[in-house]
C-alpha atoms as a PDB file:
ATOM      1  CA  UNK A   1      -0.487 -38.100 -75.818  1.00  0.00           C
ATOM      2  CA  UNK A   2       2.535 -37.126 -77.100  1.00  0.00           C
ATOM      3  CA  UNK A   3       4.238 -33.793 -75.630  1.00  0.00           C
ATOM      4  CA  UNK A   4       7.368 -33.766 -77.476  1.00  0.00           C
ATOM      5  CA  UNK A   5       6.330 -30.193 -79.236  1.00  0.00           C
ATOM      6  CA  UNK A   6       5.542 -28.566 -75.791  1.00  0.00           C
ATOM      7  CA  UNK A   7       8.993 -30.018 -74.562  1.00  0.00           C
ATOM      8  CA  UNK A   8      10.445 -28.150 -77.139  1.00  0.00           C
ATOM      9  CA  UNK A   9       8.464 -25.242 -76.915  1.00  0.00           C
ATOM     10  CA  UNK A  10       9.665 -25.049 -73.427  1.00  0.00           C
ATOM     11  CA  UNK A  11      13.419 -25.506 -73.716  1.00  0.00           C
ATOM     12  CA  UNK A  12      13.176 -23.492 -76.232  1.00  0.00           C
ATOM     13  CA  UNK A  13      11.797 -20.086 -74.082  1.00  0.00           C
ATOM     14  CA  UNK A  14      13.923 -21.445 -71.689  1.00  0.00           C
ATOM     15  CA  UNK A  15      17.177 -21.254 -73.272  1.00  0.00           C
ATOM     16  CA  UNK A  16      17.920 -25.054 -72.868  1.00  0.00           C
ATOM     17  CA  UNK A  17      17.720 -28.201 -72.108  1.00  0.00           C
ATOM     18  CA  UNK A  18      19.277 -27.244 -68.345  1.00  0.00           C
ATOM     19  CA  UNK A  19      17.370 -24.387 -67.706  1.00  0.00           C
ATOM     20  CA  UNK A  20      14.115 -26.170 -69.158  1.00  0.00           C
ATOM     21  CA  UNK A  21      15.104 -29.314 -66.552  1.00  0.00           C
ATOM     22  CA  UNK A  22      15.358 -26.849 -63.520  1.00  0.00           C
ATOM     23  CA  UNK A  23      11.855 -24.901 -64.457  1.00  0.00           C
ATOM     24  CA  UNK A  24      10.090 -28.513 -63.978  1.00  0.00           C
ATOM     25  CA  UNK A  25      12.554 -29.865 -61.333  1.00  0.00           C
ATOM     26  CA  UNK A  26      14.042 -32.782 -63.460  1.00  0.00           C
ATOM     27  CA  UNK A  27      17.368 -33.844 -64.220  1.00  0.00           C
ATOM     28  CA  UNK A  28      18.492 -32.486 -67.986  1.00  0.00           C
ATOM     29  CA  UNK A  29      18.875 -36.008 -68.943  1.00  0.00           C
ATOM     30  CA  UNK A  30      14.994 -36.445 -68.124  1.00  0.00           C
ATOM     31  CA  UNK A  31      14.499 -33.463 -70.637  1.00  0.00           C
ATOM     32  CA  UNK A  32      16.331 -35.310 -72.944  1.00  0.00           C
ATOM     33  CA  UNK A  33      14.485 -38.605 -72.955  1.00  0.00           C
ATOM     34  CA  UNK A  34      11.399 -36.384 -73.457  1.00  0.00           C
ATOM     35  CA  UNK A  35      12.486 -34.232 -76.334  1.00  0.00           C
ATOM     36  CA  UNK A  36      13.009 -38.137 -77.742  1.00  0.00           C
ATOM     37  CA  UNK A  37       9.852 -39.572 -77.158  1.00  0.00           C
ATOM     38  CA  UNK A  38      10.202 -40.841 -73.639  1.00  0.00           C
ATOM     39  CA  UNK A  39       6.399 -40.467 -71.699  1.00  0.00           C
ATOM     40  CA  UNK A  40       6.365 -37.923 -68.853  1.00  0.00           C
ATOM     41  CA  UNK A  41       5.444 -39.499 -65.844  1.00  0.00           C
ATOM     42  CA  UNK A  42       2.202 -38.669 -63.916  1.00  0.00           C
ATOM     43  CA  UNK A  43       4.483 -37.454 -61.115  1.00  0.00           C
ATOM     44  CA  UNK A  44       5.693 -34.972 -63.651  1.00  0.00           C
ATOM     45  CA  UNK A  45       3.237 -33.582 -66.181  1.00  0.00           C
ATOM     46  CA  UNK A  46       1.926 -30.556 -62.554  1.00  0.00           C
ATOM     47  CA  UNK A  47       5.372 -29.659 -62.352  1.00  0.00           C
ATOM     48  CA  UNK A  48       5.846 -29.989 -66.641  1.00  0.00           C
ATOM     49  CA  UNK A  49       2.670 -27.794 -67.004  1.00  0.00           C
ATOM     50  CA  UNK A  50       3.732 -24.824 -64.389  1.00  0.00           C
ATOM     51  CA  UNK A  51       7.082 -24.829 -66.000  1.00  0.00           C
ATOM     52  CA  UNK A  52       5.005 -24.386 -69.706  1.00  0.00           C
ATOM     53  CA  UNK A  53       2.869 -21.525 -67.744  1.00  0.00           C
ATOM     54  CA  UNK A  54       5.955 -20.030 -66.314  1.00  0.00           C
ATOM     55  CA  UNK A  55       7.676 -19.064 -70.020  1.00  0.00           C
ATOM     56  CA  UNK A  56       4.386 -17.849 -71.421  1.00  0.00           C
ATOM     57  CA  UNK A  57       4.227 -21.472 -73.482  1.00  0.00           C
ATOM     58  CA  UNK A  58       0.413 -21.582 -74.471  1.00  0.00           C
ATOM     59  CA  UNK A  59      -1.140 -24.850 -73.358  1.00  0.00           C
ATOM     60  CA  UNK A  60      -4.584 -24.956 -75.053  1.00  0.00           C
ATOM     61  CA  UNK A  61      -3.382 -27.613 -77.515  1.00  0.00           C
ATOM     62  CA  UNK A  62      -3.453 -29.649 -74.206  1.00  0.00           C
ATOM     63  CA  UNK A  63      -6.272 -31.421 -74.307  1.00  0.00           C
ATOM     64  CA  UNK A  64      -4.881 -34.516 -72.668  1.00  0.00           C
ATOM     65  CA  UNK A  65      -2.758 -33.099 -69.935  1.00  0.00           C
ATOM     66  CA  UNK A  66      -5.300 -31.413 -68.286  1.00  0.00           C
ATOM     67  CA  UNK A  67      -7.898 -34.045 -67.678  1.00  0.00           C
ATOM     68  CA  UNK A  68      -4.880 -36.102 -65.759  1.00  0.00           C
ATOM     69  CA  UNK A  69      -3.525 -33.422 -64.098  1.00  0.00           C
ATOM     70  CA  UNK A  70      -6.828 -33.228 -62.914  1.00  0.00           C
ATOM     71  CA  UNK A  71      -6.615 -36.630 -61.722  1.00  0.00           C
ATOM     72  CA  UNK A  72      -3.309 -35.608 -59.545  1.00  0.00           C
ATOM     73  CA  UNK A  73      -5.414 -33.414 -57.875  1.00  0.00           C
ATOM     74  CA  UNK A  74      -5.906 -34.657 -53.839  1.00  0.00           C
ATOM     75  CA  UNK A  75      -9.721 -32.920 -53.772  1.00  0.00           C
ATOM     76  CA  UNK A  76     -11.179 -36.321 -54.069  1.00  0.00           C
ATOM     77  CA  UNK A  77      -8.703 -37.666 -50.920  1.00  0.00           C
ATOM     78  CA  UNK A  78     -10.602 -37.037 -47.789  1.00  0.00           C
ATOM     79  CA  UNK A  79      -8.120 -37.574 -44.497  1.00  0.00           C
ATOM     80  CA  UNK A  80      -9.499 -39.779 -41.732  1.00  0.00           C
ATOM     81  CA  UNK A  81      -9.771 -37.303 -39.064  1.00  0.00           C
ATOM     82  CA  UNK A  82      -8.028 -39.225 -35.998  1.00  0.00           C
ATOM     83  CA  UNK A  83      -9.731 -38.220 -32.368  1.00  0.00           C
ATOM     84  CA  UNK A  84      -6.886 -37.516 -30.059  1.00  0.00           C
ATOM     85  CA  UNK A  85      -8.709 -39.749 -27.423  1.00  0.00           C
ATOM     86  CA  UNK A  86      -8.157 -43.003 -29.496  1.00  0.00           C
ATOM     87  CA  UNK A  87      -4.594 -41.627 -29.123  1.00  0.00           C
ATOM     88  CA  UNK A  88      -3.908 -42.390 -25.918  1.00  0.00           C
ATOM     89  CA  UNK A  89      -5.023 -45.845 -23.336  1.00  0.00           C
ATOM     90  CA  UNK A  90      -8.537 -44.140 -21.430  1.00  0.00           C
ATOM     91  CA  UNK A  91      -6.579 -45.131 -17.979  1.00  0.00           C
ATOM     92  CA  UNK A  92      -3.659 -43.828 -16.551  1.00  0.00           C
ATOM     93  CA  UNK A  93      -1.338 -47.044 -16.393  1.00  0.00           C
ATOM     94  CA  UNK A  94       2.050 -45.442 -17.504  1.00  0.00           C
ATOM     95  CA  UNK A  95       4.300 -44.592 -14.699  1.00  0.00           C
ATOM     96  CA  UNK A  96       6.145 -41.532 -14.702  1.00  0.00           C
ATOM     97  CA  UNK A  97       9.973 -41.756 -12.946  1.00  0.00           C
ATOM     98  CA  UNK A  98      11.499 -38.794 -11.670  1.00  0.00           C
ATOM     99  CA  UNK A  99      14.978 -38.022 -12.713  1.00  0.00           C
ATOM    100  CA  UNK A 100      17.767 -35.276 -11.416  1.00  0.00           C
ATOM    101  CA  UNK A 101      21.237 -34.345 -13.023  1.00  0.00           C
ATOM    102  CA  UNK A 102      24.347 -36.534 -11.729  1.00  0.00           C
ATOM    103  CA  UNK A 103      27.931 -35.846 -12.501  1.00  0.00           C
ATOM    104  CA  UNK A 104      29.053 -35.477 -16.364  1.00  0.00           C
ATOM    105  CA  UNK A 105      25.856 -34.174 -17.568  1.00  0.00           C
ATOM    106  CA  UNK A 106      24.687 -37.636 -16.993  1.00  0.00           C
ATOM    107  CA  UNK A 107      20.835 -37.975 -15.120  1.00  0.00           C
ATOM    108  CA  UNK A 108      19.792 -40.295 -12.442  1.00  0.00           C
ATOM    109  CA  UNK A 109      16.327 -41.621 -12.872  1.00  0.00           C
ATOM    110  CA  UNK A 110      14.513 -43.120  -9.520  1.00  0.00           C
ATOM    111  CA  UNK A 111      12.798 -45.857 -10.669  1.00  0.00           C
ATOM    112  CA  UNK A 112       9.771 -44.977  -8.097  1.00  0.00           C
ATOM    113  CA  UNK A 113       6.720 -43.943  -9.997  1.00  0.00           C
ATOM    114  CA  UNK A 114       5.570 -40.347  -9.159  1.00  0.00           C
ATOM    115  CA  UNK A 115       3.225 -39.806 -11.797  1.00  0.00           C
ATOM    116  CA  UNK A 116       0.750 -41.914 -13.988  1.00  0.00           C
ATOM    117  CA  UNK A 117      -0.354 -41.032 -16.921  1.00  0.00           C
ATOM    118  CA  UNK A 118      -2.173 -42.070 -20.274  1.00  0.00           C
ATOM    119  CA  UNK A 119      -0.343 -44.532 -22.315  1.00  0.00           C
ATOM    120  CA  UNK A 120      -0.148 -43.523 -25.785  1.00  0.00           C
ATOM    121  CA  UNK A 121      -0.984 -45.746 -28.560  1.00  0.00           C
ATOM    122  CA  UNK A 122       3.181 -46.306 -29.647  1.00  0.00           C
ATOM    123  CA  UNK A 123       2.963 -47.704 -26.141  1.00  0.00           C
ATOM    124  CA  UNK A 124      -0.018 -49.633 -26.330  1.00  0.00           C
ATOM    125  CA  UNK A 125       0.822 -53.613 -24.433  1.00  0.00           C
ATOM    126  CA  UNK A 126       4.345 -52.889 -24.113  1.00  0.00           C
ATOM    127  CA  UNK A 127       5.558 -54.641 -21.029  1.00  0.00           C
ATOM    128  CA  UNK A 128       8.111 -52.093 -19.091  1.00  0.00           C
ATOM    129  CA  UNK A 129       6.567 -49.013 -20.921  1.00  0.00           C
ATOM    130  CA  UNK A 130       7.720 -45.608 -18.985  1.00  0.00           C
ATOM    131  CA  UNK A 131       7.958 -42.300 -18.898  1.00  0.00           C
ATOM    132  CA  UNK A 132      10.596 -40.270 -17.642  1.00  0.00           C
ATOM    133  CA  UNK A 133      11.314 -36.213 -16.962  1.00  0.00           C
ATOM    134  CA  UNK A 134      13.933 -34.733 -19.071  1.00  0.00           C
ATOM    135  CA  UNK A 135      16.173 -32.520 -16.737  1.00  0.00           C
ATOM    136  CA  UNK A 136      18.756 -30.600 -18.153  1.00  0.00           C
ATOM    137  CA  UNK A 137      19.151 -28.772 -21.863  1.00  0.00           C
ATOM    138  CA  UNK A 138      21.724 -30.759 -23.628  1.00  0.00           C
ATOM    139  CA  UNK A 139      18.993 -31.826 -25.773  1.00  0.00           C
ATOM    140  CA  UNK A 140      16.666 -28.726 -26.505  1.00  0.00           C
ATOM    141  CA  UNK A 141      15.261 -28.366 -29.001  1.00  0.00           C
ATOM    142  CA  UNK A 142      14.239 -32.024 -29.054  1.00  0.00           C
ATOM    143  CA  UNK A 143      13.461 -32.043 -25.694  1.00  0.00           C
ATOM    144  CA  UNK A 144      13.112 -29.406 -22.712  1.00  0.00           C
ATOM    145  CA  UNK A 145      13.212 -29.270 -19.494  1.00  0.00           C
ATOM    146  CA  UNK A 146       9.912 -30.628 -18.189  1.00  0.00           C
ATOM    147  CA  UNK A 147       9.130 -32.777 -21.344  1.00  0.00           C
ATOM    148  CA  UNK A 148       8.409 -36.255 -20.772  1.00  0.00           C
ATOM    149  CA  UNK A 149      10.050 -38.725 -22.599  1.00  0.00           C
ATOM    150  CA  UNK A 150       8.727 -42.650 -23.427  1.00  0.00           C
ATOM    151  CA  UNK A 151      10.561 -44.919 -23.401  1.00  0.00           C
ATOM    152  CA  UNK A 152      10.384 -48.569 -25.161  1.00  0.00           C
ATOM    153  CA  UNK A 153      12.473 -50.709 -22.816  1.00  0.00           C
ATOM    154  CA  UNK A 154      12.341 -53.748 -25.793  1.00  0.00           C
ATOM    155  CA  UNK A 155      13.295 -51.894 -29.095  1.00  0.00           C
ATOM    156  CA  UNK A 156      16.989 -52.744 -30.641  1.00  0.00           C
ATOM    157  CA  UNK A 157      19.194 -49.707 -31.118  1.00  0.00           C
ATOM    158  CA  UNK A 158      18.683 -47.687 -33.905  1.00  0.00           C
ATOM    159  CA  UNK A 159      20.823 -45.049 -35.743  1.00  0.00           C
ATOM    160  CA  UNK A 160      19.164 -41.898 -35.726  1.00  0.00           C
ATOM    161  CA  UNK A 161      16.746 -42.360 -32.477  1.00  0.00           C
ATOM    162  CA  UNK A 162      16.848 -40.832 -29.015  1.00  0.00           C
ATOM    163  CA  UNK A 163      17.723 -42.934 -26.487  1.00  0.00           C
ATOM    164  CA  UNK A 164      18.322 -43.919 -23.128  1.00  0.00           C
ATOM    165  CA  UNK A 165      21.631 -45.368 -22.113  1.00  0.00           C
ATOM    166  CA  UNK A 166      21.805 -47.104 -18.591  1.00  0.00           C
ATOM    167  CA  UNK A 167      25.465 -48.393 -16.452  1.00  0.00           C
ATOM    168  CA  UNK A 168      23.365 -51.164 -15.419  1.00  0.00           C
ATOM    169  CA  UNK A 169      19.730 -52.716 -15.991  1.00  0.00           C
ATOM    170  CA  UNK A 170      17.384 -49.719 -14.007  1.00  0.00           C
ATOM    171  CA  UNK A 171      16.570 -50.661 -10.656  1.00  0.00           C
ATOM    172  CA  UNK A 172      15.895 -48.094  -7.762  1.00  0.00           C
ATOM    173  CA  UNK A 173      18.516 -45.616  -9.242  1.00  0.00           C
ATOM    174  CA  UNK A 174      20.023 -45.160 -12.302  1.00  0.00           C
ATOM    175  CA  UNK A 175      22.232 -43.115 -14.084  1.00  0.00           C
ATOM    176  CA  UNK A 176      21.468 -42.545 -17.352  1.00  0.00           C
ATOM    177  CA  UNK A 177      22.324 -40.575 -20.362  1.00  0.00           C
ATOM    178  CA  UNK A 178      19.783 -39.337 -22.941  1.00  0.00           C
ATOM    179  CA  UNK A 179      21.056 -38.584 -26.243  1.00  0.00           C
ATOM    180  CA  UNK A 180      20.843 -39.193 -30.434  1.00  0.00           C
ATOM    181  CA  UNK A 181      22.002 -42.059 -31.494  1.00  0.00           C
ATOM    182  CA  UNK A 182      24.028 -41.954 -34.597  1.00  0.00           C
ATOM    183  CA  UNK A 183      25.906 -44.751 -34.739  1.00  0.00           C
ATOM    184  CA  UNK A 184      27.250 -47.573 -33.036  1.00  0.00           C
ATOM    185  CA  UNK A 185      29.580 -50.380 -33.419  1.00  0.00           C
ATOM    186  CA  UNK A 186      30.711 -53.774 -30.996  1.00  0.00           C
ATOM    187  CA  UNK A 187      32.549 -51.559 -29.074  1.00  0.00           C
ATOM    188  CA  UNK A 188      31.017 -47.124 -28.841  1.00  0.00           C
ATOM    189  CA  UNK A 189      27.639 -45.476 -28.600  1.00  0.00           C
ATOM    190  CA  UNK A 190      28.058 -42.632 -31.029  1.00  0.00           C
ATOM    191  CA  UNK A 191      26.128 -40.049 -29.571  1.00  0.00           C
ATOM    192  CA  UNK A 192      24.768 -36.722 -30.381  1.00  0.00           C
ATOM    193  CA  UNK A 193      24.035 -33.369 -28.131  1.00  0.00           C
ATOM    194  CA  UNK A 194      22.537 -30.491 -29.331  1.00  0.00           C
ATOM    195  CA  UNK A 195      23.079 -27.801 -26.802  1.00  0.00           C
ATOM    196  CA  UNK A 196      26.010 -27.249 -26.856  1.00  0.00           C
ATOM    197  CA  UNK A 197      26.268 -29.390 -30.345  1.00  0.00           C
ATOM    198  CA  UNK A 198      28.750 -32.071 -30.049  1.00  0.00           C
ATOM    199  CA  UNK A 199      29.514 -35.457 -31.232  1.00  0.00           C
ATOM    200  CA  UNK A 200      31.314 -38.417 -28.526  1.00  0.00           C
ATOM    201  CA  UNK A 201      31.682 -41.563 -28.690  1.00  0.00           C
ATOM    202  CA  UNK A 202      30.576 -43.597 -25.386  1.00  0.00           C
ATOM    203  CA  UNK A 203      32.170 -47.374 -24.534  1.00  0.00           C
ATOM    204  CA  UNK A 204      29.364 -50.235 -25.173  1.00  0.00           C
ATOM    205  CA  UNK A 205      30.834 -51.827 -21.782  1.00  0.00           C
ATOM    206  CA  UNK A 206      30.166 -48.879 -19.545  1.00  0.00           C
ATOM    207  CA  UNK A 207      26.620 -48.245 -20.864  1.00  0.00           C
ATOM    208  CA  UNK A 208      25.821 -51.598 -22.051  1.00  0.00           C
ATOM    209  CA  UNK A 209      21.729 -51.075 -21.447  1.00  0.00           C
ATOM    210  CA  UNK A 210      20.096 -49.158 -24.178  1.00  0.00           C
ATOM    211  CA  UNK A 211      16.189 -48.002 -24.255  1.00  0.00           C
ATOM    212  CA  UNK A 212      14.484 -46.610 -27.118  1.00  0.00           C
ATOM    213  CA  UNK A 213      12.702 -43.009 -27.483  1.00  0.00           C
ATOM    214  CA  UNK A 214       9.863 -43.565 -29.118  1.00  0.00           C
ATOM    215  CA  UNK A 215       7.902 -40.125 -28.442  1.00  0.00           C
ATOM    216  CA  UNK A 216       7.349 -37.457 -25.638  1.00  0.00           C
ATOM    217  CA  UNK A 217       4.485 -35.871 -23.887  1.00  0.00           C
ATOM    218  CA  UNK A 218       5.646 -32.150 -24.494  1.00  0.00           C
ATOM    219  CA  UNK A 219       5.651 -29.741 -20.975  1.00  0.00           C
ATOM    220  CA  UNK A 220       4.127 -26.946 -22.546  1.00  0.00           C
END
């Protein structure tokens, strides 16, 4: 169907092609392509048809945009409701290290299990899979004291992920620091803290062992 009309009927209560474009959430050059001809996109026409209701713009002489809005709507989507127990491995087989806060605000993990627990699925077969105790609140809100976090000994870095940065492959004790990454080059870690906030750059060569975050087992 053609809406060119309604489009015009629309900028026209709104004041403009501008106003018109922020009413439906569009760029004005979207407007434009429509007041020429251009089809509105399915994505569009729910937002195109509040924007009509919104300035009064009568939409009876829709005939065509209803039945397809209809079809936007989600009531025939039914989510698969996910059990939490298919969640996690039925046996505790993921060991739990205790750490304690070293020098610098760095950690020391003791690579001594004190703890299993359920593996969860992101950890399903991974060889080296832990868990660890977050001391410390350099990183709340993320993570709190008494969170547990997992850890994917095997993942490559990643900008934008937690991890944990080691002196030296973990054996017995480590120190450790647990941060965002944010970026990283040959030579730094760029790291992120969030309480308090901060930015630093750490040297590859001094904490040349990185382990991936790849969820947490909250305290509370």
């Amino acid at each position: 169907m053609d809406y060119t009309e309604y489009v015009r009927a629309l900028v026209r209560a709104a004041g403009n092609q501008t106003k018109a474009a922020q009413l439906v959430g569009v760029d004005q050059s979207t407007i434009a392509r429509w007041l020429k001809g251009a089809e509105i996109r399915d994505s569009n026409l729910e937002a195109f048809l509040k924007a009509l209701k919104a300035v009064s713009v009568s939409i009876e002489g829709l005939p065509a945009l209803a039945p397809q809005r209809q079809a936007l709507r989600p009531d025939a989507f039914t989510p698969e409701i996910v059990q939490g127990s298919t969640l996690v491995s039925p046996s505790r087989d993921l060991p739990v290290y205790a750490a304690a806060m070293g020098g610098d605000g760095h950690q020391v993990i003791t690579f001594d299990a004190i703890d299993w627990v359920k593996r969860p699925s992101v950890l399903d077969s991974v060889k080296g899979g832990y868990a660890v105790y977050i001391v410390g609140d350099s990183m709340i809100p993320a993570f709190r004291p008494g969170d547990m976090a997992l850890i994917n000994p095997h993942l490559p870095p990643q900008r934008d992920t937690d991890v944990v940065l080691f002196h030296v492959p973990p054996h017995d004790e480590a120190e450790c620091i647990i941060k965002r990454l944010v970026g990283f080059n040959d030579r730094d870690w760029k790291l992120e803290q969030y309480n308090p906030h901060k930015e630093f750059p750490e040297p590859r060569a001094s904490w040349p062992v990185c382990h991936r975050v790849v969820g947490k087992y909250s305290s509370r």
